[in-house]
PDB file of N, CA and C in Angstrom:
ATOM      1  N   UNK A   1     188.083 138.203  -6.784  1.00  0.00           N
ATOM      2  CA  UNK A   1     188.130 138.740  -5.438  1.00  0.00           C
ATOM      3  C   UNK A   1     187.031 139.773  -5.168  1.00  0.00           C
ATOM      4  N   UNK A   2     186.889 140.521  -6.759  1.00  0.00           N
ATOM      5  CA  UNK A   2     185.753 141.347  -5.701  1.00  0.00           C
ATOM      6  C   UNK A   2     184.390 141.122  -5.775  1.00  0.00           C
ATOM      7  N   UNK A   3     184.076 140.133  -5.831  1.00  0.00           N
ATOM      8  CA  UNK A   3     182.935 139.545  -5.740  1.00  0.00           C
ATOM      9  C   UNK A   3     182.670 138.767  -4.331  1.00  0.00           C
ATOM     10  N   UNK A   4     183.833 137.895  -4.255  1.00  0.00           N
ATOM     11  CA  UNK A   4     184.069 137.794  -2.057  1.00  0.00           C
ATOM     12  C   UNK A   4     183.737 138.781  -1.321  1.00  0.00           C
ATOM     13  N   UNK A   5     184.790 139.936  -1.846  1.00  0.00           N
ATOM     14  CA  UNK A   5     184.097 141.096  -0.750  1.00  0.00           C
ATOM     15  C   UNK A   5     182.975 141.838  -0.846  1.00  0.00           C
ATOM     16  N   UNK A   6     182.195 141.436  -1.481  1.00  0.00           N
ATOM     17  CA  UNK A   6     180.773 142.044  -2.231  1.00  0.00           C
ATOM     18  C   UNK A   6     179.419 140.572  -0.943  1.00  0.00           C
ATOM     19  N   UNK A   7     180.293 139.333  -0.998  1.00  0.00           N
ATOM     20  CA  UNK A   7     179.433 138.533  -0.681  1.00  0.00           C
ATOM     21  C   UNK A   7     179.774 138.456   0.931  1.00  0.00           C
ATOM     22  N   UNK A   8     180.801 138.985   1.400  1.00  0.00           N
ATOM     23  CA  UNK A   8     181.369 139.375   2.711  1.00  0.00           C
ATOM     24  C   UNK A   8     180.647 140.298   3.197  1.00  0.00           C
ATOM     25  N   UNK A   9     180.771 141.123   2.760  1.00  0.00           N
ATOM     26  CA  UNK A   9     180.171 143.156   3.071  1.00  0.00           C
ATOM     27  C   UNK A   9     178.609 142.551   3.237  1.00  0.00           C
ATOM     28  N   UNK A  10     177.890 141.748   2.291  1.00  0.00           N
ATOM     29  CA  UNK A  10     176.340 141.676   2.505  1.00  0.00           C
ATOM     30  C   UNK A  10     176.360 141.158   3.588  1.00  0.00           C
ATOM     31  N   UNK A  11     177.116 139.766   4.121  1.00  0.00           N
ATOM     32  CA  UNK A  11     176.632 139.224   5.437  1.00  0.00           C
ATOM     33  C   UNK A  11     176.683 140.032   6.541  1.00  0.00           C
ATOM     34  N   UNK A  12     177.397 140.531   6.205  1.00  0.00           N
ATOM     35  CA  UNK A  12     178.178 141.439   7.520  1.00  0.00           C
ATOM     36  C   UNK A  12     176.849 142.194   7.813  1.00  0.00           C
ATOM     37  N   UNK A  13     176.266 143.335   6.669  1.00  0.00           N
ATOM     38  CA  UNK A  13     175.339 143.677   6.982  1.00  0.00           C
ATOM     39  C   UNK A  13     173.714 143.296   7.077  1.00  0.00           C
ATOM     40  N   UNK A  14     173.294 142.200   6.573  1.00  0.00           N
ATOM     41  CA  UNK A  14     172.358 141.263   6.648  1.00  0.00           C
ATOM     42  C   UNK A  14     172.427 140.651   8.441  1.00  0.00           C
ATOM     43  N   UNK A  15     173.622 140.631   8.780  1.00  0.00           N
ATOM     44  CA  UNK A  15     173.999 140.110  10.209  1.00  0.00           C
ATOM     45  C   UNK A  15     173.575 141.940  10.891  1.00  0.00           C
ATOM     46  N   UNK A  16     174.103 142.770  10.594  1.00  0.00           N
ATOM     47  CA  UNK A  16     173.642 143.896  11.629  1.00  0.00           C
ATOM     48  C   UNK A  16     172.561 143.951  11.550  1.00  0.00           C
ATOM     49  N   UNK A  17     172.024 143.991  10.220  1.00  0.00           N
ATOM     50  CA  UNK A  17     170.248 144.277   9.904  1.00  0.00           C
ATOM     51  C   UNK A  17     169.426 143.550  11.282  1.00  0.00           C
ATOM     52  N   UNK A  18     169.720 141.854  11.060  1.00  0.00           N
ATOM     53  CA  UNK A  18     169.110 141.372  11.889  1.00  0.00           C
ATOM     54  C   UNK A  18     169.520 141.469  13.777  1.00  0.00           C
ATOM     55  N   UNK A  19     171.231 142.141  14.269  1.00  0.00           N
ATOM     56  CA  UNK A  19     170.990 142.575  15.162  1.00  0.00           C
ATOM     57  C   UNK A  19     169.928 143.810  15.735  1.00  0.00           C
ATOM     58  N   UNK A  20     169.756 144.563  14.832  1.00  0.00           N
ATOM     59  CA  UNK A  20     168.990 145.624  15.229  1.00  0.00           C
ATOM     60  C   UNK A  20     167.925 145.403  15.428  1.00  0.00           C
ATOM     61  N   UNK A  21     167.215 144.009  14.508  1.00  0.00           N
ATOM     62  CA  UNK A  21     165.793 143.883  14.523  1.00  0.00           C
ATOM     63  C   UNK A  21     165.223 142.779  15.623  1.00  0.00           C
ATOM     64  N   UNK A  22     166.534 142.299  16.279  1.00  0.00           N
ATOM     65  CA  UNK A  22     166.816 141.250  17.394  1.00  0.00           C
ATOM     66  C   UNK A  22     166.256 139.874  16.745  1.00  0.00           C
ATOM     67  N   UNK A  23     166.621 139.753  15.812  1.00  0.00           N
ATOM     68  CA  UNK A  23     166.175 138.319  14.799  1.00  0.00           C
ATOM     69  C   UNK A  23     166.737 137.455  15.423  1.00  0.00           C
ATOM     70  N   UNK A  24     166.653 135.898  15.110  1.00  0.00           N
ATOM     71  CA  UNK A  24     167.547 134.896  15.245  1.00  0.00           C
ATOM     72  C   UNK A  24     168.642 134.809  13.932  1.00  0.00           C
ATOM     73  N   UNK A  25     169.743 133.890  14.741  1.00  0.00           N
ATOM     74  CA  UNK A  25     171.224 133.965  13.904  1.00  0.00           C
ATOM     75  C   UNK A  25     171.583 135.203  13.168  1.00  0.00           C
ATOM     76  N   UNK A  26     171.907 136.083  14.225  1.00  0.00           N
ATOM     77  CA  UNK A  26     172.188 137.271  13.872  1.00  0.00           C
ATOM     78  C   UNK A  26     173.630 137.145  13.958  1.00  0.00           C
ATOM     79  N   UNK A  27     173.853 136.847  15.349  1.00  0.00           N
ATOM     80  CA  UNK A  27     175.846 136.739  16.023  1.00  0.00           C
ATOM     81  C   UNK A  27     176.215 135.863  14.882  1.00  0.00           C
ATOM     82  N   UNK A  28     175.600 134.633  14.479  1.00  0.00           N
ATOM     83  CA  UNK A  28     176.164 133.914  13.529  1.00  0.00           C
ATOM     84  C   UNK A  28     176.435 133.982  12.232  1.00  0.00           C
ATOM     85  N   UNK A  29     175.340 135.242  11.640  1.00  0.00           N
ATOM     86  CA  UNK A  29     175.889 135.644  10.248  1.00  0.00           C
ATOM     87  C   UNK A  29     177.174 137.238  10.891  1.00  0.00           C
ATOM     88  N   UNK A  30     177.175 137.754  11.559  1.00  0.00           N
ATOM     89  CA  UNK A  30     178.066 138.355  11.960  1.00  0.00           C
ATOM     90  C   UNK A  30     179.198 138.030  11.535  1.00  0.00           C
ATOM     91  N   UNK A  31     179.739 136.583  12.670  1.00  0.00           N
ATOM     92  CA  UNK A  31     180.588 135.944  12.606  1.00  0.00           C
ATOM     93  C   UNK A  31     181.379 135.294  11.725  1.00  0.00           C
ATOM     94  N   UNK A  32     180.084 134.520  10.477  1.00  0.00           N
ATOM     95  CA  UNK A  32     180.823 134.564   9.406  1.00  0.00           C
ATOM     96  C   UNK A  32     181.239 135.164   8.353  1.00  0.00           C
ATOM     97  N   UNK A  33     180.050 136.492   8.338  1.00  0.00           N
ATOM     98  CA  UNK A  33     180.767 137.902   7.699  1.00  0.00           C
ATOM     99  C   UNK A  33     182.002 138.144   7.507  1.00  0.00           C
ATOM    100  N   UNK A  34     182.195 138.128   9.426  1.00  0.00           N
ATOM    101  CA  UNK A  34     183.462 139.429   9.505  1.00  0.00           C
ATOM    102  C   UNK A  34     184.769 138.181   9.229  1.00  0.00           C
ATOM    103  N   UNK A  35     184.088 137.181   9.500  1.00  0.00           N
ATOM    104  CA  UNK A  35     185.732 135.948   9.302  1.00  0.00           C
ATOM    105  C   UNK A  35     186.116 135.743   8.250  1.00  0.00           C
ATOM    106  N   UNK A  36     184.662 136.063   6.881  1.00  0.00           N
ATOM    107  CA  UNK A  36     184.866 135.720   5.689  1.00  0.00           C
ATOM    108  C   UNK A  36     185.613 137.373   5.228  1.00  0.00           C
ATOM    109  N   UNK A  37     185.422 138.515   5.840  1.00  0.00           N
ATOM    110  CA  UNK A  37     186.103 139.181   5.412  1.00  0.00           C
ATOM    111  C   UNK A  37     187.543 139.330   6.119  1.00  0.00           C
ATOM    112  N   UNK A  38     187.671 138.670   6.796  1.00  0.00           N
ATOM    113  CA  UNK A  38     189.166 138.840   7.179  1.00  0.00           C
ATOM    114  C   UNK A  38     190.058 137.532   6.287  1.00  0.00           C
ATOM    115  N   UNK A  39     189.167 136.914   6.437  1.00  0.00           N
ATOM    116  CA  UNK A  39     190.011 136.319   5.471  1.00  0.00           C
ATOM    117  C   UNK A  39     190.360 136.494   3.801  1.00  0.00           C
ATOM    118  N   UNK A  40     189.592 137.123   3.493  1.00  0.00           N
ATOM    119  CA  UNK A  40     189.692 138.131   1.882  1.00  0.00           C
ATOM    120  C   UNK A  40     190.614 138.853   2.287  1.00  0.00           C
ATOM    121  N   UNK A  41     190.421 139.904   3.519  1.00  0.00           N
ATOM    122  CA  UNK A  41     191.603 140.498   3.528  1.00  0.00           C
ATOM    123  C   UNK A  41     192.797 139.898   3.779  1.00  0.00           C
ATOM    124  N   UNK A  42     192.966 138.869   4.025  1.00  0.00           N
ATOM    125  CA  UNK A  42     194.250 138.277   4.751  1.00  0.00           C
ATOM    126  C   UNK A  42     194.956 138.012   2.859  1.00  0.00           C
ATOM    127  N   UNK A  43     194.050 137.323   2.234  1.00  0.00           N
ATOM    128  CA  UNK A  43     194.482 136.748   0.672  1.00  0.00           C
ATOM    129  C   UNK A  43     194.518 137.610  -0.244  1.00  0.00           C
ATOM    130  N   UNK A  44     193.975 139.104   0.192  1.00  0.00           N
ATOM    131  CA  UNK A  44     194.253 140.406  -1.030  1.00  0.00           C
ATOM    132  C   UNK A  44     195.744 140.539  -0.689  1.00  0.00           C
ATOM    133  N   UNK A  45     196.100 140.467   0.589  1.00  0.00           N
ATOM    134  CA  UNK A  45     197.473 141.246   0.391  1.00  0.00           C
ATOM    135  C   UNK A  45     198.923 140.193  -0.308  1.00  0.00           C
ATOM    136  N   UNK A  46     198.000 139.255  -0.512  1.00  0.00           N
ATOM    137  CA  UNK A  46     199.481 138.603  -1.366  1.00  0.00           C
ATOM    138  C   UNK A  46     199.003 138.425  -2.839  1.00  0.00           C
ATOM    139  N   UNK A  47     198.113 139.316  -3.602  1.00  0.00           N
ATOM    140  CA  UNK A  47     197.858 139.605  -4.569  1.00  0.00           C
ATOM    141  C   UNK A  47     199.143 140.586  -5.611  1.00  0.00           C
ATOM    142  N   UNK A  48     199.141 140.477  -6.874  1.00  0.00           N
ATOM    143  CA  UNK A  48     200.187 141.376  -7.625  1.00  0.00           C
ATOM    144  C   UNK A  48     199.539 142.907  -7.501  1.00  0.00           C
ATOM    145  N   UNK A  49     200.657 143.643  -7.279  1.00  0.00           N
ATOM    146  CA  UNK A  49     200.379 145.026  -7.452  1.00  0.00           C
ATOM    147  C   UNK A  49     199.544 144.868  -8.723  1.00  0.00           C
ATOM    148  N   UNK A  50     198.955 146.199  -9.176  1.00  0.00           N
ATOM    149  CA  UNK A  50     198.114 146.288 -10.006  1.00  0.00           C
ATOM    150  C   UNK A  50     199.178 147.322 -11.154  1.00  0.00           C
ATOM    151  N   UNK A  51     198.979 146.931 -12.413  1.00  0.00           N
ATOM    152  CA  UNK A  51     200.665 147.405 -13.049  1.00  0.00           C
ATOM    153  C   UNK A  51     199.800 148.700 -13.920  1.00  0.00           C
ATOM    154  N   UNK A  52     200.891 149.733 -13.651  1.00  0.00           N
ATOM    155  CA  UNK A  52     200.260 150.958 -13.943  1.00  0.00           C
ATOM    156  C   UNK A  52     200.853 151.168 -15.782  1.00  0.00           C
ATOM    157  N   UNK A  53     200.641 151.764 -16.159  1.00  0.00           N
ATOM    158  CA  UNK A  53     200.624 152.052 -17.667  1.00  0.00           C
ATOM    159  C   UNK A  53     201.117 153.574 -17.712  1.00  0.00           C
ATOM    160  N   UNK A  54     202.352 153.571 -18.773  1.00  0.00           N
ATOM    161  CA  UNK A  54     202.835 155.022 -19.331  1.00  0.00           C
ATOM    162  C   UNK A  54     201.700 155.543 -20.036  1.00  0.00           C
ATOM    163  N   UNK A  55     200.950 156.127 -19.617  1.00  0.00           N
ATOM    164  CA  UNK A  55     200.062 156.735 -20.703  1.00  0.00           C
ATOM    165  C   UNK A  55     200.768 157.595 -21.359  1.00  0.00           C
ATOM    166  N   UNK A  56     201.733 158.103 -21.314  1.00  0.00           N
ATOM    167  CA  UNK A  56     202.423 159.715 -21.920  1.00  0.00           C
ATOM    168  C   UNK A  56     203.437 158.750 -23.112  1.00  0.00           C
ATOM    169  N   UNK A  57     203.379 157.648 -23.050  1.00  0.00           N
ATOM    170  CA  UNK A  57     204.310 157.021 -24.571  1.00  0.00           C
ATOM    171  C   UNK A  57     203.130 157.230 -25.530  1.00  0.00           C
ATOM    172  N   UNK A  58     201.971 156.703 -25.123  1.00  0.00           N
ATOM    173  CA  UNK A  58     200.749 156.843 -26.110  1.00  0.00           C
ATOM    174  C   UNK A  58     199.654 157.887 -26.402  1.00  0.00           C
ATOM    175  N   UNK A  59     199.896 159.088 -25.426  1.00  0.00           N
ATOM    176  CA  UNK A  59     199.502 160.404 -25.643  1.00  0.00           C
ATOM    177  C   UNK A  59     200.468 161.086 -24.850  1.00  0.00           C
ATOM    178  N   UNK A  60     201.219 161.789 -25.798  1.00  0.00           N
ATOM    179  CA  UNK A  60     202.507 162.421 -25.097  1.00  0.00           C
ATOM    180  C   UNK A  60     202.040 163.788 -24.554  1.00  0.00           C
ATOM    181  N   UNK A  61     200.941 164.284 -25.150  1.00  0.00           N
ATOM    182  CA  UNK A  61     200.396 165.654 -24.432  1.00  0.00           C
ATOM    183  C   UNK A  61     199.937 165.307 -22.879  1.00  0.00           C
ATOM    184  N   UNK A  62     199.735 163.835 -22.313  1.00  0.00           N
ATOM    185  CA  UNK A  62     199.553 164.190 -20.943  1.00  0.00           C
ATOM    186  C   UNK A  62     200.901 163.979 -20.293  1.00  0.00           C
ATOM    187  N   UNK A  63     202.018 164.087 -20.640  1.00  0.00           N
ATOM    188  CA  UNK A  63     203.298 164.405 -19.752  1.00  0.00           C
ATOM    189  C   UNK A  63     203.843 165.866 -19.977  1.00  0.00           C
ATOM    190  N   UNK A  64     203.227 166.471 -20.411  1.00  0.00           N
ATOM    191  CA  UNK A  64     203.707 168.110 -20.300  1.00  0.00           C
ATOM    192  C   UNK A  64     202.868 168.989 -19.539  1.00  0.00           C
ATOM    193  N   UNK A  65     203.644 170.075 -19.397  1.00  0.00           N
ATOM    194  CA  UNK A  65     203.545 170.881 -18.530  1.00  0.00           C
ATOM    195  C   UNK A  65     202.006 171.954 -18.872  1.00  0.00           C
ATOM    196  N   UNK A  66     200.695 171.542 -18.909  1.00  0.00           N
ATOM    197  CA  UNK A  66     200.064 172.280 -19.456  1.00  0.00           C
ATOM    198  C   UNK A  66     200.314 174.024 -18.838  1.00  0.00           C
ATOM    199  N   UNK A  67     200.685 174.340 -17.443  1.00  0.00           N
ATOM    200  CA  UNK A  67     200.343 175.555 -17.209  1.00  0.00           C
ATOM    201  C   UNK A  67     201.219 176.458 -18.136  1.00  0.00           C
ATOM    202  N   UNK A  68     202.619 175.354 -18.531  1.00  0.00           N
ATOM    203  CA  UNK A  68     203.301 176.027 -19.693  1.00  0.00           C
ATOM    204  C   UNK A  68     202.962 176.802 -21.213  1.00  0.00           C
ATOM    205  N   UNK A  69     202.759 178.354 -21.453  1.00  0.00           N
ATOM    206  CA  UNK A  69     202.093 178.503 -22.365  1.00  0.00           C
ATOM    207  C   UNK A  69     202.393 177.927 -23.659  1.00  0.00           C
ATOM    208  N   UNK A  70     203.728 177.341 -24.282  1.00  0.00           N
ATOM    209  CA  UNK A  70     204.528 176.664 -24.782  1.00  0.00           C
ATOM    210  C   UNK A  70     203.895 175.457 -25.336  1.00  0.00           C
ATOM    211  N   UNK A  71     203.409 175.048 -24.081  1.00  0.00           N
ATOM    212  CA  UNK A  71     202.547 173.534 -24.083  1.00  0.00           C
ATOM    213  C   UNK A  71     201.211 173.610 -24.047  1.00  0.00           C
ATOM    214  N   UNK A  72     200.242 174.825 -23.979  1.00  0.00           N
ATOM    215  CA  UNK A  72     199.057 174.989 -24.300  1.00  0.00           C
ATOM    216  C   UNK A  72     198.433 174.871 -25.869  1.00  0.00           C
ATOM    217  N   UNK A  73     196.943 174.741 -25.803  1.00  0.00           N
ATOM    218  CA  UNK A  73     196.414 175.091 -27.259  1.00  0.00           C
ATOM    219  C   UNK A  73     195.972 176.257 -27.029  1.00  0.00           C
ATOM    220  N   UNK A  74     196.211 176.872 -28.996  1.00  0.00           N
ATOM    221  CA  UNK A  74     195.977 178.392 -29.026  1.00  0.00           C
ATOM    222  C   UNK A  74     194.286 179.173 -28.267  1.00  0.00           C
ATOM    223  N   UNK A  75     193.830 178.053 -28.201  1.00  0.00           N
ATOM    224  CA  UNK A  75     192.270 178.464 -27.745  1.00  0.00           C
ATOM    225  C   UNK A  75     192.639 178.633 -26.077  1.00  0.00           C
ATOM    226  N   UNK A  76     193.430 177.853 -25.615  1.00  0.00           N
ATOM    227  CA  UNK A  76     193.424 178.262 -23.960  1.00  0.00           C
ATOM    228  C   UNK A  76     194.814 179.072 -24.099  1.00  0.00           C
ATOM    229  N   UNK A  77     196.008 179.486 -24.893  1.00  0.00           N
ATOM    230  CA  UNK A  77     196.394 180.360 -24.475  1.00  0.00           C
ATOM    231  C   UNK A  77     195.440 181.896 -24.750  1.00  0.00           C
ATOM    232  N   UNK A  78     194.558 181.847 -25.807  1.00  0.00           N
ATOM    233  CA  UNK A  78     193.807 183.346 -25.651  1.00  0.00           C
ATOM    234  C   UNK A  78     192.888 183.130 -24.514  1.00  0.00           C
ATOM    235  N   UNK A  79     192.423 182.155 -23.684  1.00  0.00           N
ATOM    236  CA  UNK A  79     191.597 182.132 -22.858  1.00  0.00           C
ATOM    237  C   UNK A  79     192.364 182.760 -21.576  1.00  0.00           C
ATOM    238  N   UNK A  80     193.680 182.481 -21.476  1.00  0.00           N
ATOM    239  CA  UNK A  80     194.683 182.826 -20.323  1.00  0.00           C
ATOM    240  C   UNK A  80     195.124 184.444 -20.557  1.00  0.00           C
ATOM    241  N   UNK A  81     194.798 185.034 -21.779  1.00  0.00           N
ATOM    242  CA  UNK A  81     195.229 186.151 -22.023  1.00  0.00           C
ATOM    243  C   UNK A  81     194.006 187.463 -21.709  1.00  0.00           C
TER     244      UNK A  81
END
């Protein structure tokens, strides 16, 4: 998918480029730009969520409370002192 919207996004702007420069088939790469990106967008949204990961089972120091001095290292609790 994200290579569609990579090849979407260029027409789109390859199509403004050439409105500005009043080229020919400008409306027409426009057109199929913005259709090719609506339609990416139409087919991202029935895509799977993207599945997030416990990081704190496999480094349990990022689920604690660092401001806790308890849960600090001795180098940042003398830094806090």
């Amino acid at each position: 998918m994200p290579k569609l919207y990579g090849w979407g996004a260029a027409i789109v702007i390859l199509g403004a480029l050439f409105k500005i420069e009043h080229l020919p088939f400008a409306s027409e790469m426009l057109i199929v730009g913005l259709g090719m990106e609506a339609i990416i967008f139409f087919f991202s949204a029935f895509e799977k969520p993207h599945e997030e990961y416990e990081w704190e089972r496999a480094y349990p120091e990022l689920g604690h409370d660092m401001t806790d001095p308890a849960n600090m290292s001795p180098a940042q609790q003398l830094d806090e002192a």
